[in-house]
Protein backbone atom coordinates (compact mmCIF):
# COMPACT_ATOMS: atom_id res chain seq x y z
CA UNK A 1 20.98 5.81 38.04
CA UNK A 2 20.21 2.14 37.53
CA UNK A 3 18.04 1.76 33.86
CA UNK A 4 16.64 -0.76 31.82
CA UNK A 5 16.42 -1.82 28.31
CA UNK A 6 12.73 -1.36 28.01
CA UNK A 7 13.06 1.71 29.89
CA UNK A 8 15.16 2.97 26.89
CA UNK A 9 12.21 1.81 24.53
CA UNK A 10 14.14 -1.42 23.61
CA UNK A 11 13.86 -5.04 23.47
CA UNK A 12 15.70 -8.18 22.08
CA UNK A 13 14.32 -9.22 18.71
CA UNK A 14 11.97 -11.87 18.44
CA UNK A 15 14.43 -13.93 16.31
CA UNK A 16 17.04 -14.63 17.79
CA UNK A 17 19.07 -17.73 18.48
CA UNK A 18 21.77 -17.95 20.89
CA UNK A 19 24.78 -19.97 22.11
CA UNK A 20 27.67 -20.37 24.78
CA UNK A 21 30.79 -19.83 23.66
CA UNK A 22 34.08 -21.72 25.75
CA UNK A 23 35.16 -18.46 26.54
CA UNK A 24 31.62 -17.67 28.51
CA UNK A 25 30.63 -14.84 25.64
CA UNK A 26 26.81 -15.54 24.35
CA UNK A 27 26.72 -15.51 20.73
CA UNK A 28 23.67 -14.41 19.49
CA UNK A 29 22.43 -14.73 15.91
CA UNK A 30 19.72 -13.39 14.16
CA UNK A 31 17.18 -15.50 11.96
CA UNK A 32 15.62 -12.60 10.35
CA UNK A 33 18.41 -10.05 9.99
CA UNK A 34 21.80 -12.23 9.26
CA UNK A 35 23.15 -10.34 12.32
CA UNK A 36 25.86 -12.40 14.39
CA UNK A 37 27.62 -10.55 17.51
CA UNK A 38 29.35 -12.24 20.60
CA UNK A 39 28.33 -10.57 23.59
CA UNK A 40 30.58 -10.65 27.27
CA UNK A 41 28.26 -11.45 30.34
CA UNK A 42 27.54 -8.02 31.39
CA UNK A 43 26.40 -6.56 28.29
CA UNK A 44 24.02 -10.09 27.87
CA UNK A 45 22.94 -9.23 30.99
CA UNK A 46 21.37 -5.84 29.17
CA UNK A 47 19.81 -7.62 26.60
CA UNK A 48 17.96 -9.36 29.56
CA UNK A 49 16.43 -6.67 30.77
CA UNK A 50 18.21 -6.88 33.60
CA UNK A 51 19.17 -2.93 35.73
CA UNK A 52 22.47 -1.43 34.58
CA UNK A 53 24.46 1.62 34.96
CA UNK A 54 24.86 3.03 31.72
CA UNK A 55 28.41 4.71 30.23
CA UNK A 56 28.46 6.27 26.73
CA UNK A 57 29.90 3.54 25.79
CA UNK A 58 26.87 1.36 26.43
CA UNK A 59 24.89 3.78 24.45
CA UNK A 60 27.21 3.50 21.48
CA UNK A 61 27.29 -0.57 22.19
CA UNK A 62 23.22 -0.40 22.42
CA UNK A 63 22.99 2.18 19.56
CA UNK A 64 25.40 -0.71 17.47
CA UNK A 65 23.09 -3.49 18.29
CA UNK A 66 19.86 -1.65 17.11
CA UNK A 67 21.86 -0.99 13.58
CA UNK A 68 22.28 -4.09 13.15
CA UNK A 69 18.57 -5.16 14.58
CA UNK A 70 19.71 -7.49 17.72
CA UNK A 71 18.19 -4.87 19.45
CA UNK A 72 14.98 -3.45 18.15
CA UNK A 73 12.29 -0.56 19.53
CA UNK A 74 9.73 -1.86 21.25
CA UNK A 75 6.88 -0.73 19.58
CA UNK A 76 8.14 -2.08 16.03
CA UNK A 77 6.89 -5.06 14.50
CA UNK A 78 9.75 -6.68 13.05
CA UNK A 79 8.22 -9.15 10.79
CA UNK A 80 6.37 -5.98 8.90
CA UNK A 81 9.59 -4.19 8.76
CA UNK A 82 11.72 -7.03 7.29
CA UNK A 83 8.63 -7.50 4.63
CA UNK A 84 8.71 -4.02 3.35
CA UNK A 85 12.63 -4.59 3.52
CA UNK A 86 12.35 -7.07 1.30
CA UNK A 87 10.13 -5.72 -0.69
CA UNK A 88 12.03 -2.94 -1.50
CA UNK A 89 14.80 -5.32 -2.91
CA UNK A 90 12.87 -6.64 -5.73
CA UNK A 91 13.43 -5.63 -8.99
CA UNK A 92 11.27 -7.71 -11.52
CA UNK A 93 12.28 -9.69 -13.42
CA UNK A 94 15.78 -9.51 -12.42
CA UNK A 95 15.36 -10.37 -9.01
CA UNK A 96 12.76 -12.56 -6.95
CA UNK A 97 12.20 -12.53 -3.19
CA UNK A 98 11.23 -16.22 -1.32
CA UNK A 99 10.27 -15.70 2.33
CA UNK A 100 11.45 -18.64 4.15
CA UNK A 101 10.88 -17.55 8.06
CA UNK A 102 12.80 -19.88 10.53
């Protein structure tokens, strides 16, 4: 049975960059999260929304890019959830946090 991203409650975060490599992999990069993966047409084609049959193995390769947030649910606002993130790193006076949002 043919599925979607969004029909698995996911979408593409809202900060990413991407690139063509030589090789015809997509590397995408994340602004928000530091995350960097090189993805192979077919599974780009995923992160387009686009219909695909999925294996386990796309589950585990989806599951992998939510953990490291190029994937992210669709009803989360990532901006909030990289705030509290943040947030939670801060240990006065040892440590202080600059947001600086590309």
């Amino acid at each position: 049975m043919s599925t979607r991203l969004s029909d698995l409650g996911l979408k593409r975060s809202t900060y990413l960059i991407s690139c063509s490599l030589p090789n015809g992999d997509i590397r995408l990069m994340s602004t928000l999260w530091k995350s960097v993966v090189d993805l192979d047409s077919r599974h780009y084609s995923m992160l387009l929304n686009q219909p695909f049959e999925p294996t386990d193995e796309d589950m585990h390769d989806l599951a992998e890019l939510e953990r490291i947030r190029i994937l992210v649910r669709k009803d989360i606002d990532e901006f909030s959830l990289a705030r509290t993130t943040i947030e939670s790193w801060k240990r006065p006076p040892i440590l202080s946090v600059t947001y600086c949002l590309t």
